[in-house]
C-alpha atoms as a PDB file:
ATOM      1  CA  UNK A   1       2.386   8.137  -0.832  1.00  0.00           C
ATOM      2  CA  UNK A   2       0.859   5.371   1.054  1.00  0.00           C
ATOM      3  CA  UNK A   3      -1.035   6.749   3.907  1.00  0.00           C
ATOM      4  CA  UNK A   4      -0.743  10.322   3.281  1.00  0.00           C
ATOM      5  CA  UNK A   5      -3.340  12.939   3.602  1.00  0.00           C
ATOM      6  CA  UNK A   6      -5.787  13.088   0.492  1.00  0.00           C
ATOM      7  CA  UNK A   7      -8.422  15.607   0.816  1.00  0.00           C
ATOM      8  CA  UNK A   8     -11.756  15.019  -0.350  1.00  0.00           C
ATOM      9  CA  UNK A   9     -11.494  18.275  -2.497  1.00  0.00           C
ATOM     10  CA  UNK A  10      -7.972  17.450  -3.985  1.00  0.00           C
ATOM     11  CA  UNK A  11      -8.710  17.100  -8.057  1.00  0.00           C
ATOM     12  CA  UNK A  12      -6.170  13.919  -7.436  1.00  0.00           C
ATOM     13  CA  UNK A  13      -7.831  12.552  -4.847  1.00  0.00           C
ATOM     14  CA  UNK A  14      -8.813   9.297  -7.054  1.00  0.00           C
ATOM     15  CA  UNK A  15      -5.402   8.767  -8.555  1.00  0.00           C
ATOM     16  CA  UNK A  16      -3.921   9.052  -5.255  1.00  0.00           C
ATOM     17  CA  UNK A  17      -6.158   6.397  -4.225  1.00  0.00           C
ATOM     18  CA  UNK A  18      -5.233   4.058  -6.800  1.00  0.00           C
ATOM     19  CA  UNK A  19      -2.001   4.629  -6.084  1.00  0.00           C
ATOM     20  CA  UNK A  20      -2.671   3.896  -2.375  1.00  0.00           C
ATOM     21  CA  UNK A  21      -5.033   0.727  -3.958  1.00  0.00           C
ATOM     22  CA  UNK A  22      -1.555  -0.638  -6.245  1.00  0.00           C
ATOM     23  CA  UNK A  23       0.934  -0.054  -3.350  1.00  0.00           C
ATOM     24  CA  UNK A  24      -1.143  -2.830  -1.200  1.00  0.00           C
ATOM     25  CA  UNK A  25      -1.659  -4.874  -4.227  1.00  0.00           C
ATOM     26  CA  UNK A  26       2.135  -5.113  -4.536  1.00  0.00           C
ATOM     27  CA  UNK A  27       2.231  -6.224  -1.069  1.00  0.00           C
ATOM     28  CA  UNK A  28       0.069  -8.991  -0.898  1.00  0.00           C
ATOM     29  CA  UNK A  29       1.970 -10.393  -4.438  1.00  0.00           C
ATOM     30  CA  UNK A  30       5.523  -9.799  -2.642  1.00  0.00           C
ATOM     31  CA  UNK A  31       3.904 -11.407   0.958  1.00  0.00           C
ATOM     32  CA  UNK A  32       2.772 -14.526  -1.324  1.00  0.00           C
ATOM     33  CA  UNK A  33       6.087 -14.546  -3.342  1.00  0.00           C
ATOM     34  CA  UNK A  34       7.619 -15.131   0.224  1.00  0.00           C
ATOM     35  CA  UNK A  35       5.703 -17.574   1.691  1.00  0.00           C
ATOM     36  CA  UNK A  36       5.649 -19.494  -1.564  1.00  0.00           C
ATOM     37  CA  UNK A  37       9.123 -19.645  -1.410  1.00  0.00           C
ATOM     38  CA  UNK A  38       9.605 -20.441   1.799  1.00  0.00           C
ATOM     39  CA  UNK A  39       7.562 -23.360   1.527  1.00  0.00           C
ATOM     40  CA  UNK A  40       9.792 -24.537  -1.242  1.00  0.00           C
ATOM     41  CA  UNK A  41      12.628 -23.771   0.262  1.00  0.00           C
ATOM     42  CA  UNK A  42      12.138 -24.492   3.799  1.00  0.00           C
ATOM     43  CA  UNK A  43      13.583 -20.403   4.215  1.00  0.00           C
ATOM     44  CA  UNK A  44      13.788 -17.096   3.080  1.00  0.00           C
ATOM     45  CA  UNK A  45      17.381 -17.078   2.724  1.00  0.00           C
ATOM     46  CA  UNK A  46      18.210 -16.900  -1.017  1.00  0.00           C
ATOM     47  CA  UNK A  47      14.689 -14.517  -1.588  1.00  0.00           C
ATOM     48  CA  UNK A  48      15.908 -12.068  -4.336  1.00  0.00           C
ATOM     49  CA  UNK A  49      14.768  -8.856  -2.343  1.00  0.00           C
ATOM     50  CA  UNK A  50      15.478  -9.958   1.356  1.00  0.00           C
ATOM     51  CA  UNK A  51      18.432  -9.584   2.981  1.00  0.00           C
ATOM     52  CA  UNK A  52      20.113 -12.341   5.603  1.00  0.00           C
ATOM     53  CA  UNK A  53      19.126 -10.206   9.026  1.00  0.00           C
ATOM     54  CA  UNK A  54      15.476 -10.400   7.328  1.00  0.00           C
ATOM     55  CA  UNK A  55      15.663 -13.655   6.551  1.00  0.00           C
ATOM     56  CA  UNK A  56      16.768 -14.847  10.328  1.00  0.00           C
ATOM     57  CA  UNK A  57      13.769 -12.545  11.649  1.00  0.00           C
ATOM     58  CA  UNK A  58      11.264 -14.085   9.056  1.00  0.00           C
ATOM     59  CA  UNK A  59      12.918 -17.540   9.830  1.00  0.00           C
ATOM     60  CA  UNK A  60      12.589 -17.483  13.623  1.00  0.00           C
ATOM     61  CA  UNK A  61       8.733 -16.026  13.060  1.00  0.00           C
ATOM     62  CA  UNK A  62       8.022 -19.395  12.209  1.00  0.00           C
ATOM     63  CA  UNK A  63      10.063 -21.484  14.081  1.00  0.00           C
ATOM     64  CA  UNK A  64       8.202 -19.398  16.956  1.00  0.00           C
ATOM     65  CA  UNK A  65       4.958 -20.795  15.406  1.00  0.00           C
ATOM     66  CA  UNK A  66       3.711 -19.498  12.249  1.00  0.00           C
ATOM     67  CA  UNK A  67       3.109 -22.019   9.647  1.00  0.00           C
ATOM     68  CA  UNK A  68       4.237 -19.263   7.036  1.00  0.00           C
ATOM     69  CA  UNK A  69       6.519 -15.596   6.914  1.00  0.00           C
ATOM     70  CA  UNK A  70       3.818 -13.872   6.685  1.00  0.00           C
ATOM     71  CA  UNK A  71       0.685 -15.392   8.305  1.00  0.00           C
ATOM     72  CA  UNK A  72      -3.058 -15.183   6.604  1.00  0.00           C
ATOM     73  CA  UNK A  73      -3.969 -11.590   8.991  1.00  0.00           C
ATOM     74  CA  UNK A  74      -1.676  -9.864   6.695  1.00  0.00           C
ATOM     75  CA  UNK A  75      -3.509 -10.834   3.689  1.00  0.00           C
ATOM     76  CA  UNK A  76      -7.041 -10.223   4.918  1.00  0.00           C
ATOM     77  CA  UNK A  77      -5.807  -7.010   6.677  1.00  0.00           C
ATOM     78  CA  UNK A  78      -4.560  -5.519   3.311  1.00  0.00           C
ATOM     79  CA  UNK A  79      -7.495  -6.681   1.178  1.00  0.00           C
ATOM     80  CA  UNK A  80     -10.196  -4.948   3.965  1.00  0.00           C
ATOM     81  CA  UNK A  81      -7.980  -2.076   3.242  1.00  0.00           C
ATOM     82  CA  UNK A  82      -8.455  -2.143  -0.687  1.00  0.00           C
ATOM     83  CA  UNK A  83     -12.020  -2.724  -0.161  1.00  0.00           C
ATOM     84  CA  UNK A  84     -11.900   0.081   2.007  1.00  0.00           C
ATOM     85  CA  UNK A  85     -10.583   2.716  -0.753  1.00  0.00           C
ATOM     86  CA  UNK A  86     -11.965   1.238  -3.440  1.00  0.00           C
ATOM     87  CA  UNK A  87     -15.269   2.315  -1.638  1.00  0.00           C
ATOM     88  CA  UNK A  88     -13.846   5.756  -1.111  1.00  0.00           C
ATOM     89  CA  UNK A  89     -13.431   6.002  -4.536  1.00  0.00           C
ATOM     90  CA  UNK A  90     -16.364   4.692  -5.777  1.00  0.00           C
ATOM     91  CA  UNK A  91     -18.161   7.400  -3.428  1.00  0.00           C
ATOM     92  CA  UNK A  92     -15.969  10.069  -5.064  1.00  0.00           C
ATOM     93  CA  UNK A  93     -17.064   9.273  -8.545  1.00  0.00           C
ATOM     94  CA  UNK A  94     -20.551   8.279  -8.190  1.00  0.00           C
ATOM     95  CA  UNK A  95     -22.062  10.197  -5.572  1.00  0.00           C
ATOM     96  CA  UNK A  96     -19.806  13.181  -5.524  1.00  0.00           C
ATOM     97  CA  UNK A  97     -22.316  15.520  -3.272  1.00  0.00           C
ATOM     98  CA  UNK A  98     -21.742  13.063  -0.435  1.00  0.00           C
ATOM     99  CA  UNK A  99     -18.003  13.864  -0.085  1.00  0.00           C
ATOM    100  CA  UNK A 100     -17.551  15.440   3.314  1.00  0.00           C
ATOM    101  CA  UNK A 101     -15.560  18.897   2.799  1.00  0.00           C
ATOM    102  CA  UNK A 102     -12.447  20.544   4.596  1.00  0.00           C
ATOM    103  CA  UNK A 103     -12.814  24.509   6.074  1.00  0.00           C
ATOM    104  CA  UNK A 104     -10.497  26.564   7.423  1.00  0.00           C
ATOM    105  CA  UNK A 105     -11.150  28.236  10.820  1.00  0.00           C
ATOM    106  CA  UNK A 106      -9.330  30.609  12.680  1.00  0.00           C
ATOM    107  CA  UNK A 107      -6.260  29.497  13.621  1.00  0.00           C
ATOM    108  CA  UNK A 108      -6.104  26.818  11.889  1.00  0.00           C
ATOM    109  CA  UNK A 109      -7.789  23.759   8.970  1.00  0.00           C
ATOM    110  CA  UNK A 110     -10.177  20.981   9.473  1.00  0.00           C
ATOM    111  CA  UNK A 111      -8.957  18.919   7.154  1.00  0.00           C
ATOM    112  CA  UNK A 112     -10.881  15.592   5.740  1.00  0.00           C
ATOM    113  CA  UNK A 113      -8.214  13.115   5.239  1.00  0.00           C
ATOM    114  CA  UNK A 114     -10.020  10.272   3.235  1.00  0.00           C
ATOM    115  CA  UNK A 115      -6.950   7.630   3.217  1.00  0.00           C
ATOM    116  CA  UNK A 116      -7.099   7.330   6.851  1.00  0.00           C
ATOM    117  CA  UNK A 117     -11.009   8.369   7.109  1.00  0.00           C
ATOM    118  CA  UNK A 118     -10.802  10.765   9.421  1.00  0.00           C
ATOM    119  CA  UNK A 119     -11.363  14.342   9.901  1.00  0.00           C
ATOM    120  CA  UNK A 120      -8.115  15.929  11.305  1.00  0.00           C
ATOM    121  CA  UNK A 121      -8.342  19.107  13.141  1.00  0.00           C
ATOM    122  CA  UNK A 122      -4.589  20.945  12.283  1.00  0.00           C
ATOM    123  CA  UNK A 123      -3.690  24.021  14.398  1.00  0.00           C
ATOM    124  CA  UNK A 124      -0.743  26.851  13.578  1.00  0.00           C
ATOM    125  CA  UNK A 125      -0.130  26.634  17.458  1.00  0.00           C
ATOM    126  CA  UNK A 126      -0.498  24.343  19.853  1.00  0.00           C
ATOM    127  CA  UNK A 127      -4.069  25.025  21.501  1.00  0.00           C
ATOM    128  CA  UNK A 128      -4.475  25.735  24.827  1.00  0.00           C
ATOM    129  CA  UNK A 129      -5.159  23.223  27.857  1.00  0.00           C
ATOM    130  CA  UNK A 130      -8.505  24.797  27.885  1.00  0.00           C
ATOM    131  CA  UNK A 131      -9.073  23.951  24.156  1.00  0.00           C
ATOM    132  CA  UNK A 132      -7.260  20.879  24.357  1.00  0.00           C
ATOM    133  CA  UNK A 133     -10.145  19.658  27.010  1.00  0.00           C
ATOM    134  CA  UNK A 134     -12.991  20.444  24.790  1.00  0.00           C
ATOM    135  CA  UNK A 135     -11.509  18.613  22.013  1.00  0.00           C
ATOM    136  CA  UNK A 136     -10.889  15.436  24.477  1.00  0.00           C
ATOM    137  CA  UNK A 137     -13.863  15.755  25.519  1.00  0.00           C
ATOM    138  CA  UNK A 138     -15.479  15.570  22.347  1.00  0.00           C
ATOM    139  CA  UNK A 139     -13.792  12.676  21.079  1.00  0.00           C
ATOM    140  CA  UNK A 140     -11.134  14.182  19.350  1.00  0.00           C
ATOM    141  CA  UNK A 141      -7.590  12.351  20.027  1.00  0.00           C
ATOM    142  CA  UNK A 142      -4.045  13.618  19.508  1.00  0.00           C
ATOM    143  CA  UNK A 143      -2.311  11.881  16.556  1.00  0.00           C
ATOM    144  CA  UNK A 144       1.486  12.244  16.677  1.00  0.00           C
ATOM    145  CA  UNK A 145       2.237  11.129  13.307  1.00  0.00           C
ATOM    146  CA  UNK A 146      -0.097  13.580  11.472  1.00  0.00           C
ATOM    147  CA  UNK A 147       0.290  16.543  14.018  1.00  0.00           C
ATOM    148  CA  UNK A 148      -3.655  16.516  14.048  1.00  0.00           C
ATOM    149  CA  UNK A 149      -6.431  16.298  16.343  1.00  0.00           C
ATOM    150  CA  UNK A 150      -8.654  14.070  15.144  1.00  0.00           C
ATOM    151  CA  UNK A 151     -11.674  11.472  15.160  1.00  0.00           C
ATOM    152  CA  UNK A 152     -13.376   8.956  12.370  1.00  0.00           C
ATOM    153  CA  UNK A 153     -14.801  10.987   9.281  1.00  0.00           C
ATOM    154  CA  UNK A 154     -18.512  10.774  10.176  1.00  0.00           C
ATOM    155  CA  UNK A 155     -21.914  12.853  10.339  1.00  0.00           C
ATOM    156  CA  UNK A 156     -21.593  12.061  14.208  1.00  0.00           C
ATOM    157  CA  UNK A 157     -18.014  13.646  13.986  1.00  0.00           C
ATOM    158  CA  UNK A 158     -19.707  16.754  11.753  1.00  0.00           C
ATOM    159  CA  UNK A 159     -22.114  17.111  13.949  1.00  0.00           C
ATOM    160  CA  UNK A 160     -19.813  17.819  17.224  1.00  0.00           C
ATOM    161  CA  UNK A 161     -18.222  19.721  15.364  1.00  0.00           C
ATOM    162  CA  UNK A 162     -20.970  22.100  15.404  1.00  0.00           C
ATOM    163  CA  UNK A 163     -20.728  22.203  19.090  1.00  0.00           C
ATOM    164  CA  UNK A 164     -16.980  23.930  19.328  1.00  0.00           C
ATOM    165  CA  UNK A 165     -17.055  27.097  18.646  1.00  0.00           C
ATOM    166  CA  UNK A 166     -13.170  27.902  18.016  1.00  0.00           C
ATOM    167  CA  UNK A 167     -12.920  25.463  15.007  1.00  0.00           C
ATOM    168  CA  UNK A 168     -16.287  26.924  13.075  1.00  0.00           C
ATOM    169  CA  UNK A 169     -15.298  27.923   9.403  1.00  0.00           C
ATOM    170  CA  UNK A 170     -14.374  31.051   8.731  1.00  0.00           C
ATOM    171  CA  UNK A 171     -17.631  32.509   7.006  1.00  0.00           C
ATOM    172  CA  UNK A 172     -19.779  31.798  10.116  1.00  0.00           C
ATOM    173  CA  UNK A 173     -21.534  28.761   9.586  1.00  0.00           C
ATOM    174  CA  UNK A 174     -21.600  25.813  11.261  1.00  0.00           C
ATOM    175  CA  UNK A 175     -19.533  22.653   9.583  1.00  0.00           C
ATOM    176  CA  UNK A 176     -22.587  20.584   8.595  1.00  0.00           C
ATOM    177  CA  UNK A 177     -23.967  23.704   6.918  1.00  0.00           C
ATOM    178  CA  UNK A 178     -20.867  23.081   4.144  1.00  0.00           C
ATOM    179  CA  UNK A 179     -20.980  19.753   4.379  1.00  0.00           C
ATOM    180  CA  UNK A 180     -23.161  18.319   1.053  1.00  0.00           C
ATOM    181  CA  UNK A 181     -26.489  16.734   2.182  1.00  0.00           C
ATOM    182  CA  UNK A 182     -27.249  13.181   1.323  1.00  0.00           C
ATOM    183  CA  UNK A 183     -29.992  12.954  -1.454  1.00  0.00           C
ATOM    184  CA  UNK A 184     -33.737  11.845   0.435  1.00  0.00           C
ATOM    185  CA  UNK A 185     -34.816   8.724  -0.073  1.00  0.00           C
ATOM    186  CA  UNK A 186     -37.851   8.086  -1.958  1.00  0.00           C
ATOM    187  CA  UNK A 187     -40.972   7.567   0.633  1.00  0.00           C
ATOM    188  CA  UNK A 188     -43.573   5.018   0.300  1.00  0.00           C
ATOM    189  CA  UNK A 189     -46.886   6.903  -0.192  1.00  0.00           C
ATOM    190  CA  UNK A 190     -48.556   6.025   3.142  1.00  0.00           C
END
């Protein structure tokens, strides 16, 4: 589950979340489980749930340096990322008309992948070198592991968007014309 496309339309999109939300929790508990026990211990070896080629590569991490198995960057790396979709999700169920939302074009989906926030651009064939330049051009970049072309989820992003004709939804309008609007401020009286 962790790190897998949720769509800002998917009814499951919160409980997906959560479940990406728990799956980091469990990491930082099993990451201070370790070090605690290494500094009891003086090692890993013996840890209920590592195994003795683990334990040498944990070992030698801080032998090389590290005054723990897993240093203080992994911790404040996964709690960004909990603060991070715990935002998502908070957007989701408290200002649900600022959700970006996914279209299909021809040839293919622009998808809005809010685990990784990014919109992903997902083709049924491989564009051409011709399309391939407008996309590089306009900041999209090729991501192997989701077979996507894609860039950060922003207005910035929808708003290029708008620009490339072959990826336009399928009922003519632009993508910022489907995307919700943010409610206006209130203005001062002048």
């Amino acid at each position: 589950m962790f790190n897998s496309v949720i769509k800002s339309n998917d009814t499951n999109a919160v409980a997906k979340l959560n479940e990406n939300i728990e799956s980091n929790e469990k990491r930082l508990s099993y990451m201070q489980s370790v070090n605690d026990y290494y500094t009891v211990n003086g090692t890993t070896a013996g840890y209920p749930e590592i195994d003795d080629e683990q334990s040498a590569v944990l070992d030698a991490k801080v032998k090389d340096g590290q005054k723990t198995p897993y240093p203080g960057q992994f911790f404040t790396d996964n709690r960004k990322e909990i603060d991070r979709l715990k935002a998502i999700i908070d957007r989701l169920q408290n200002k649900p008309e600022t959700v970006f939302q996914s279209w299909q074009f021809s040839g293919g989906e622009a998808v809005v992948n809010l685990a990784n926030n990014r919109l992903q651009l997902v083709f049924e064939e491989k564009p051409s070198d011709e399309r391939i330049g407008v996309l590089k051009q306009n900041g999209f970049k090729w991501a192997p592991k989701g077979k996507a072309w894609q860039r950060p989820l922003t207005n910035q992003t929808m708003s290029v968007c708008d620009k490339i004709g072959f990826i336009k939804p399928l009922d003519g309008r632009k993508p910022t014309d489907i995307q919700p609007k943010a409610p206006k401020k209130n203005e001062p009286e002048r």
